[in-house]
ModelCIF file with pLDDT and N, C-alpha, C, O atoms, coordinates in Angstrom:
data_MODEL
#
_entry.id   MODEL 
#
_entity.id                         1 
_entity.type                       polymer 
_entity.pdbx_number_of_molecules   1 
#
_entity_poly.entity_id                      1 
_entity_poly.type                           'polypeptide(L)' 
_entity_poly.nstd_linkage                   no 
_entity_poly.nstd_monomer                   no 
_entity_poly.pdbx_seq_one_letter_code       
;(UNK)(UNK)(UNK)(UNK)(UNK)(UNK)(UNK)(UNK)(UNK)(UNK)(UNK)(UNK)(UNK)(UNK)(UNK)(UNK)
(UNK)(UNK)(UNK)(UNK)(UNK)(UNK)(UNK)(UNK)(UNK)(UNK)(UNK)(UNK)(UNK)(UNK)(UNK)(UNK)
(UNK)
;
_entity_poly.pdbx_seq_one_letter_code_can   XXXXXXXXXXXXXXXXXXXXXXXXXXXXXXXXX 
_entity_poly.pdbx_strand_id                 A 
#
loop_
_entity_poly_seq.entity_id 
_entity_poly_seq.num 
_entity_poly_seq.mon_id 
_entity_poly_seq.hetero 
1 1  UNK n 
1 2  UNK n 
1 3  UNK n 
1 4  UNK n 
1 5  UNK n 
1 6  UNK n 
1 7  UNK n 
1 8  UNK n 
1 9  UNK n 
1 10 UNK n 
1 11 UNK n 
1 12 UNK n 
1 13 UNK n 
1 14 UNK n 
1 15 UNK n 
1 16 UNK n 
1 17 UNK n 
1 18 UNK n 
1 19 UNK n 
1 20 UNK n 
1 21 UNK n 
1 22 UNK n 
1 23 UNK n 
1 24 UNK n 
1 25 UNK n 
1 26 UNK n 
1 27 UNK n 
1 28 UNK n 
1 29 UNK n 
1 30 UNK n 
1 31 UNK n 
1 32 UNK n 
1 33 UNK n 
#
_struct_asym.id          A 
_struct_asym.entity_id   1 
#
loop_
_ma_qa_metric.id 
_ma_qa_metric.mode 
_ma_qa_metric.name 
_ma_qa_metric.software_group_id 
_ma_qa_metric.type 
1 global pLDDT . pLDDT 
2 local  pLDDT . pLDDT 
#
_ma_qa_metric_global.metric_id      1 
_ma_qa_metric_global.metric_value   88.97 
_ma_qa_metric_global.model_id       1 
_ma_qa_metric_global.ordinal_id     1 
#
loop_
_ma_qa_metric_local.label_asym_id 
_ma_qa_metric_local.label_comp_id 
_ma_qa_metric_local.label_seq_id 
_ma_qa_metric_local.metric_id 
_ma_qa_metric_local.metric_value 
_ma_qa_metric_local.model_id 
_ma_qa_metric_local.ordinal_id 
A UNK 1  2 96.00 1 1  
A UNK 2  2 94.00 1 2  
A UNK 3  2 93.00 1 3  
A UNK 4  2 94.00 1 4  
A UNK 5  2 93.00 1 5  
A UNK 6  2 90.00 1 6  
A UNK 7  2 90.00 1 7  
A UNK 8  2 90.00 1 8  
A UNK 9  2 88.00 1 9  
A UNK 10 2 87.00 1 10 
A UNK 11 2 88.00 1 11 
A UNK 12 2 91.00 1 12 
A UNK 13 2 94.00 1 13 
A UNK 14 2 94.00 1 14 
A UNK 15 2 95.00 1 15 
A UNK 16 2 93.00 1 16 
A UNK 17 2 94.00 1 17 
A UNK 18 2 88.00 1 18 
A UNK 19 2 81.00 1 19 
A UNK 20 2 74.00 1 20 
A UNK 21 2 74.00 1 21 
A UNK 22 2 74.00 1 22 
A UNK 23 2 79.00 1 23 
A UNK 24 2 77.00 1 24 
A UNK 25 2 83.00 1 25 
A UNK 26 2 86.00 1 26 
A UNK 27 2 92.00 1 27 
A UNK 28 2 94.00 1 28 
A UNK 29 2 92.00 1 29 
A UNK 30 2 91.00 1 30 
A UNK 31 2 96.00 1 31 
A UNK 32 2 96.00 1 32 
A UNK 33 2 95.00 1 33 
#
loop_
_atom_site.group_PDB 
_atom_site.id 
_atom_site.type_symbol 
_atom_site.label_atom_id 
_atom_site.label_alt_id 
_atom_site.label_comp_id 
_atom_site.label_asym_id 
_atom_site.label_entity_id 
_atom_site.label_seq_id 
_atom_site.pdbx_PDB_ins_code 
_atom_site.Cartn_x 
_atom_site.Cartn_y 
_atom_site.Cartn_z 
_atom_site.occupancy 
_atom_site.B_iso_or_equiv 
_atom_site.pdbx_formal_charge 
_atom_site.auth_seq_id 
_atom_site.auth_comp_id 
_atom_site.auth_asym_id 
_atom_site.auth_atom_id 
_atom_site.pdbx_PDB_model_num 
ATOM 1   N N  . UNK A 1 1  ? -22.959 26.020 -98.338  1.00 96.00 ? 1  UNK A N  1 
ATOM 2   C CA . UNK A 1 1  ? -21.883 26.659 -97.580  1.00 96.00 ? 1  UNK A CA 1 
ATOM 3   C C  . UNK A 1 1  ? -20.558 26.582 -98.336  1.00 96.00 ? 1  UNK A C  1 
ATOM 4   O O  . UNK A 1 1  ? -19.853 27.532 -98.672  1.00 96.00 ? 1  UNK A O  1 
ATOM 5   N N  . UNK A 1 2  ? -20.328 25.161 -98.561  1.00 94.00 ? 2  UNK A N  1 
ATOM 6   C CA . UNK A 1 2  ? -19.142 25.398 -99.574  1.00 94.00 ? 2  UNK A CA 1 
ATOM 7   C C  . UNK A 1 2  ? -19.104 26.002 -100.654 1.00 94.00 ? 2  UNK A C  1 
ATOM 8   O O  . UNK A 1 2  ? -17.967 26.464 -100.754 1.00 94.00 ? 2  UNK A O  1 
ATOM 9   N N  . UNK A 1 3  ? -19.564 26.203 -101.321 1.00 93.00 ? 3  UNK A N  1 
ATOM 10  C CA . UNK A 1 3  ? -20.096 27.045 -102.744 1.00 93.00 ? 3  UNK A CA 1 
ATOM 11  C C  . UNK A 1 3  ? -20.521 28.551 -101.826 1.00 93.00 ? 3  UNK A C  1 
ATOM 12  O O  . UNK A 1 3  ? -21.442 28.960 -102.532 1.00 93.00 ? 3  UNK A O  1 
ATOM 13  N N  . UNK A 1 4  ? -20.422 29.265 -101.033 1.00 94.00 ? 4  UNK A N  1 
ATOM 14  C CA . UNK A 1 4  ? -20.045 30.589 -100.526 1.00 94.00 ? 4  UNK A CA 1 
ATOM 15  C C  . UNK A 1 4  ? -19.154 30.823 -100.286 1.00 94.00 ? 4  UNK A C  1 
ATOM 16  O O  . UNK A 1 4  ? -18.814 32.006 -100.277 1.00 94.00 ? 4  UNK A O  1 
ATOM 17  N N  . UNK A 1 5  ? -18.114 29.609 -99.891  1.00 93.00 ? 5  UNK A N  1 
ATOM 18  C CA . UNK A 1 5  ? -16.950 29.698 -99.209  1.00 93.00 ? 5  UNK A CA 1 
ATOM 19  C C  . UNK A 1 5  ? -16.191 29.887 -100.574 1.00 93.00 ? 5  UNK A C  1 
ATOM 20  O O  . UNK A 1 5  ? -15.326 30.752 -100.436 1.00 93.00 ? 5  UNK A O  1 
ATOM 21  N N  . UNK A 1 6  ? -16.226 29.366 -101.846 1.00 90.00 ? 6  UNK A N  1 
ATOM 22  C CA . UNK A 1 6  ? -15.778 29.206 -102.782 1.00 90.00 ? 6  UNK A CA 1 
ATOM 23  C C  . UNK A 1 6  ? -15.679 30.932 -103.015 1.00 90.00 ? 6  UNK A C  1 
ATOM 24  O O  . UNK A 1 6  ? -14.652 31.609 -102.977 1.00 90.00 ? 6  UNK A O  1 
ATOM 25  N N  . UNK A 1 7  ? -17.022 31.379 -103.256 1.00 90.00 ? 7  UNK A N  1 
ATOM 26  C CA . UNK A 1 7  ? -17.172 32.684 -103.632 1.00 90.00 ? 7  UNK A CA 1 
ATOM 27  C C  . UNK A 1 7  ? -16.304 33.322 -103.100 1.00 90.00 ? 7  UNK A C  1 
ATOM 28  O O  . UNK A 1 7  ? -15.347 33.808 -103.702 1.00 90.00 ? 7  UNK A O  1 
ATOM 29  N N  . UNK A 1 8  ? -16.568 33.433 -101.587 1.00 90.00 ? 8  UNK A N  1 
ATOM 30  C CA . UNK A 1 8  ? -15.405 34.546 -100.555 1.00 90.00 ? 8  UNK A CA 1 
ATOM 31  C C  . UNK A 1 8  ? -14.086 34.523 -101.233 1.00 90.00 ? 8  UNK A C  1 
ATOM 32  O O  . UNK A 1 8  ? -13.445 35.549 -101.459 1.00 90.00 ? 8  UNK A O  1 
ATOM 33  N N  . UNK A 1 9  ? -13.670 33.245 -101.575 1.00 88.00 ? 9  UNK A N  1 
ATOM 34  C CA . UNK A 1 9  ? -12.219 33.340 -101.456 1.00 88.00 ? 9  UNK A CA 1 
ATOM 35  C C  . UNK A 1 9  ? -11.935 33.758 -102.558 1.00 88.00 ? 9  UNK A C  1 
ATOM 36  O O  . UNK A 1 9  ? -10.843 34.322 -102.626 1.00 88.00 ? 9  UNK A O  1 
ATOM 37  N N  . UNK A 1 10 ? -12.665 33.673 -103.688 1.00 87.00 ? 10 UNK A N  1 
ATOM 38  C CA . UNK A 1 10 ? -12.260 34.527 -104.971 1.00 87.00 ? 10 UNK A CA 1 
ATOM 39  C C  . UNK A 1 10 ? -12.281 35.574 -105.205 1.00 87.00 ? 10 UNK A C  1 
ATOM 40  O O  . UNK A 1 10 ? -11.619 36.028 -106.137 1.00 87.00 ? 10 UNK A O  1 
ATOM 41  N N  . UNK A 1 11 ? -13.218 36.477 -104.269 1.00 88.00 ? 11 UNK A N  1 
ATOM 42  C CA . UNK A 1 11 ? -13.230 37.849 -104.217 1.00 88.00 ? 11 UNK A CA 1 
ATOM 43  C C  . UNK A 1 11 ? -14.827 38.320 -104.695 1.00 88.00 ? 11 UNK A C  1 
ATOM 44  O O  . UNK A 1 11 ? -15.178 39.488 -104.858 1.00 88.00 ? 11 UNK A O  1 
ATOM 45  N N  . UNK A 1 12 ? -15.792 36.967 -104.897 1.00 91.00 ? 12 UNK A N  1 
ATOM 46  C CA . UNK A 1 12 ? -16.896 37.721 -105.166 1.00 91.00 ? 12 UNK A CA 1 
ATOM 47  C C  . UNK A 1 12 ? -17.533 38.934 -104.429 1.00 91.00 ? 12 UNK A C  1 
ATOM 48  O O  . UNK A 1 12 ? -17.278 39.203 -103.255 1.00 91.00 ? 12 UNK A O  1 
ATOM 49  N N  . UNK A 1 13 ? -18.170 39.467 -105.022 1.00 94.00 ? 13 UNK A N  1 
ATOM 50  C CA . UNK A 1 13 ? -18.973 40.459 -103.738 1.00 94.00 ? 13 UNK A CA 1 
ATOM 51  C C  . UNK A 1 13 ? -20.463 40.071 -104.042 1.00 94.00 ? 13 UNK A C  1 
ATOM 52  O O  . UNK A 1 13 ? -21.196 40.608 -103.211 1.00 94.00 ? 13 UNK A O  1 
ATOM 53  N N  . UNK A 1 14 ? -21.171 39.301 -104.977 1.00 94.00 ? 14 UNK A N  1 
ATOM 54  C CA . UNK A 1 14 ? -22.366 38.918 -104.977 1.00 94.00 ? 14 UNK A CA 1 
ATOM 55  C C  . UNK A 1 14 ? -22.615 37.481 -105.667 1.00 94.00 ? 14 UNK A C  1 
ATOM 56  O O  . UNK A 1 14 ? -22.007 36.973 -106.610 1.00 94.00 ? 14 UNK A O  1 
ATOM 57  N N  . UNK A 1 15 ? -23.853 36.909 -104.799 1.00 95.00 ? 15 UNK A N  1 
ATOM 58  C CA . UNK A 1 15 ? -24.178 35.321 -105.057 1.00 95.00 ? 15 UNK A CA 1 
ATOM 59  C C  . UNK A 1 15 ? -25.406 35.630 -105.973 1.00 95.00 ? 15 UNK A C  1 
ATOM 60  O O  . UNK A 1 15 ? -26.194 36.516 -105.641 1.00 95.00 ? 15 UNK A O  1 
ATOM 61  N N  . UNK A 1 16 ? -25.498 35.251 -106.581 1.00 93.00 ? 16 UNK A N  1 
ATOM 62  C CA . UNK A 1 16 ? -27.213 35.291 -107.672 1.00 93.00 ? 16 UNK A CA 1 
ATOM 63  C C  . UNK A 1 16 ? -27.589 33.753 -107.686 1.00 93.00 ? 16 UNK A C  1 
ATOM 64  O O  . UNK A 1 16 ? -27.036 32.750 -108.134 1.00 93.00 ? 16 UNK A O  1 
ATOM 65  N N  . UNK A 1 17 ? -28.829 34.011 -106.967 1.00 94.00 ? 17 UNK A N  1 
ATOM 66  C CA . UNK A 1 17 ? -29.176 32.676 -106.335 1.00 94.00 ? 17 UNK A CA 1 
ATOM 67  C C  . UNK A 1 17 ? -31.056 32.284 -107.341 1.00 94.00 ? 17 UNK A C  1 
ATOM 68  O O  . UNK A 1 17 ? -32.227 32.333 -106.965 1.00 94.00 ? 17 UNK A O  1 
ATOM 69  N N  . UNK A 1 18 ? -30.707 32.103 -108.025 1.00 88.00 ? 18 UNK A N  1 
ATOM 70  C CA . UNK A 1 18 ? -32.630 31.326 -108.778 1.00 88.00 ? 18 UNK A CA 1 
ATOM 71  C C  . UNK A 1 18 ? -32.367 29.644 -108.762 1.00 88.00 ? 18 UNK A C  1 
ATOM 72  O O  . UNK A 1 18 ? -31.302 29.038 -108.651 1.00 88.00 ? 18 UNK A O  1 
ATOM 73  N N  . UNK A 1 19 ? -33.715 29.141 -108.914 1.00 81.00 ? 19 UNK A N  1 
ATOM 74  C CA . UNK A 1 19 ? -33.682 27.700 -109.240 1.00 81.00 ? 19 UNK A CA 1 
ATOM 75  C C  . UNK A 1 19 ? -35.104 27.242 -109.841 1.00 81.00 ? 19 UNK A C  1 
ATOM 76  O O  . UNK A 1 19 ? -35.851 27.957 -110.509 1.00 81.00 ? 19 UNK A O  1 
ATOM 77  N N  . UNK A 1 20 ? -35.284 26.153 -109.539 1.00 74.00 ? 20 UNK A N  1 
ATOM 78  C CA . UNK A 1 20 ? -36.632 25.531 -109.779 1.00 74.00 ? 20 UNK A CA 1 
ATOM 79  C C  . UNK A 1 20 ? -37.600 25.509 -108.513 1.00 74.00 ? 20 UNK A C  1 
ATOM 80  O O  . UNK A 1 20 ? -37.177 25.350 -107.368 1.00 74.00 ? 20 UNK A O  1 
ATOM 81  N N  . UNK A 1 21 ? -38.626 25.642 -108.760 1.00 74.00 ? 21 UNK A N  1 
ATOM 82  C CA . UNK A 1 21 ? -40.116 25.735 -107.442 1.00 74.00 ? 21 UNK A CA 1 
ATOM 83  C C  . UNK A 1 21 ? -39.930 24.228 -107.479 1.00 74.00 ? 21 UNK A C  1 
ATOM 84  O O  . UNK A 1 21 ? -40.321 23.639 -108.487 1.00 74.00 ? 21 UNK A O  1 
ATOM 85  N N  . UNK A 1 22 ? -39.314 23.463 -106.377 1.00 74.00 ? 22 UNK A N  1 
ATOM 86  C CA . UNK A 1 22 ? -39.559 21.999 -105.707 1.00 74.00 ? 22 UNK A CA 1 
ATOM 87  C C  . UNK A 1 22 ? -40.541 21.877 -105.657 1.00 74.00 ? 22 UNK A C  1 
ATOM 88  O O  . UNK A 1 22 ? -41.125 22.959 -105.601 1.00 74.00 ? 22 UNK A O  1 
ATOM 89  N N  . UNK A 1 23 ? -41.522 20.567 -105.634 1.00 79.00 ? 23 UNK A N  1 
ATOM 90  C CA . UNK A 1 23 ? -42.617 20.230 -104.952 1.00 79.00 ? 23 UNK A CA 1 
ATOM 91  C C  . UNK A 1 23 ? -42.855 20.365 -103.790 1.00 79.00 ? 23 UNK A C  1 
ATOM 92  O O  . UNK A 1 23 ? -43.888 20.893 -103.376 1.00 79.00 ? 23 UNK A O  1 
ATOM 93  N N  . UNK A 1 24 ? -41.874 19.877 -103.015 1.00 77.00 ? 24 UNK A N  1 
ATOM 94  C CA . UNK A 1 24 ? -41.861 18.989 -101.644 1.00 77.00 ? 24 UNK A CA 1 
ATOM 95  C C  . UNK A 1 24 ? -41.081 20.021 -100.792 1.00 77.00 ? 24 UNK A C  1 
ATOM 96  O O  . UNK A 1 24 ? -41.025 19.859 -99.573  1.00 77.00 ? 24 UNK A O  1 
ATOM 97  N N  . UNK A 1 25 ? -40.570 20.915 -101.296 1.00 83.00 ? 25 UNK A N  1 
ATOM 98  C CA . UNK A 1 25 ? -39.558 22.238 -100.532 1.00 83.00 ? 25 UNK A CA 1 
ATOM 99  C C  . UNK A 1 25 ? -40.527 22.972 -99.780  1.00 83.00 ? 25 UNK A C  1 
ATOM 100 O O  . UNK A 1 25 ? -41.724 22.975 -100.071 1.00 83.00 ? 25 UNK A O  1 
ATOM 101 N N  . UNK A 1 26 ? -40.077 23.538 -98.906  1.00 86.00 ? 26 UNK A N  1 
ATOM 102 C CA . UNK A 1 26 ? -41.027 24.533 -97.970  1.00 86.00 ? 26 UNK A CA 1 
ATOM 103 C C  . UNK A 1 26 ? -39.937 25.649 -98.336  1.00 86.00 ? 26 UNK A C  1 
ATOM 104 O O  . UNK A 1 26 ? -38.803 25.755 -98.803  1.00 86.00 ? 26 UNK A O  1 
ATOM 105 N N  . UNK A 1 27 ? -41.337 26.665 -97.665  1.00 92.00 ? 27 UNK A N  1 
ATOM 106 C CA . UNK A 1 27 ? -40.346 28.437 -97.878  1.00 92.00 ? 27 UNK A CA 1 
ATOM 107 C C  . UNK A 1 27 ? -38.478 28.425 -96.347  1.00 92.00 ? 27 UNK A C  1 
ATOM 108 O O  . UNK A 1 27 ? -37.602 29.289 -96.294  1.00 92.00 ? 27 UNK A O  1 
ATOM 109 N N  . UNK A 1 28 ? -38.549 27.629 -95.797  1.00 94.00 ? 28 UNK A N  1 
ATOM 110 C CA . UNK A 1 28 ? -37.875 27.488 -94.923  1.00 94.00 ? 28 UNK A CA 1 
ATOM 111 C C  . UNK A 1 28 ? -36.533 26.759 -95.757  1.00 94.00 ? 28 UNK A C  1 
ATOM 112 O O  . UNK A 1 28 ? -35.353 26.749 -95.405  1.00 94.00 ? 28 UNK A O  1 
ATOM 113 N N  . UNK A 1 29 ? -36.895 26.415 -96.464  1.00 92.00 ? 29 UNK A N  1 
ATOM 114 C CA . UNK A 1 29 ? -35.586 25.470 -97.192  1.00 92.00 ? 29 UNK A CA 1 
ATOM 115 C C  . UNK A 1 29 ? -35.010 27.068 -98.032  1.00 92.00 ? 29 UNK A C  1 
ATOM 116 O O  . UNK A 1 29 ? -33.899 27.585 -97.912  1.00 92.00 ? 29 UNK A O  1 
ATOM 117 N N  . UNK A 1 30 ? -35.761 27.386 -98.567  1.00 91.00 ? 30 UNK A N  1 
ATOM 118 C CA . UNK A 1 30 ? -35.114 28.593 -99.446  1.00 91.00 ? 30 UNK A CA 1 
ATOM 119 C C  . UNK A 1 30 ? -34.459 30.005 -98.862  1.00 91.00 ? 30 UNK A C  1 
ATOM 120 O O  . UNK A 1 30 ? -33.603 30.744 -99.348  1.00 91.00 ? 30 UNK A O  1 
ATOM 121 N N  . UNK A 1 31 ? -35.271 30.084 -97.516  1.00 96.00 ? 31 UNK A N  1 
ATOM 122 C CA . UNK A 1 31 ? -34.518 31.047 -96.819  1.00 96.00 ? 31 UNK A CA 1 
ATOM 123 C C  . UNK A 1 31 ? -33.589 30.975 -96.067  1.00 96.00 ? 31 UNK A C  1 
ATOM 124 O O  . UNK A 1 31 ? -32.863 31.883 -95.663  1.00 96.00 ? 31 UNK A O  1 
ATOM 125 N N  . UNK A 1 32 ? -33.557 29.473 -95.757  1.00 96.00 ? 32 UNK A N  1 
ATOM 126 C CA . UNK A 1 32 ? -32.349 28.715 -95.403  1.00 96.00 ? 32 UNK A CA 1 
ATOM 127 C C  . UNK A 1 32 ? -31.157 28.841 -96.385  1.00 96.00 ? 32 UNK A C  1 
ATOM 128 O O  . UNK A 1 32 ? -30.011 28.717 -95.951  1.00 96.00 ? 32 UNK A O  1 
ATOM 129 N N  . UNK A 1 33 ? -31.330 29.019 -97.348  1.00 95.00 ? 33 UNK A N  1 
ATOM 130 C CA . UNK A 1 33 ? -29.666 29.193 -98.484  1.00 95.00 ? 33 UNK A CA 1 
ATOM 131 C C  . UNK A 1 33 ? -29.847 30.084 -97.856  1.00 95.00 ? 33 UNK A C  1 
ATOM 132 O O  . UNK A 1 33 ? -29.072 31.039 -97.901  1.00 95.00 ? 33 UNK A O  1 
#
């Protein structure tokens, strides 16, 4: 959330969001960002 909030206020208009496949993460954690 803070790191969107960051974005907004600078004027982004898009987040580009990749990472690493967790072990232990469910699909609920990722659609959660």
């Amino acid at each position: 959330i803070e790191r969107a909030r960051q974005a907004a206020s600078r004027g982004a208009t898009e987040m580009h969001i990749v990472g690493g496949l967790h072990h232990k993460l469910k699909l609920d954690y990722y659609i959660d960002v």
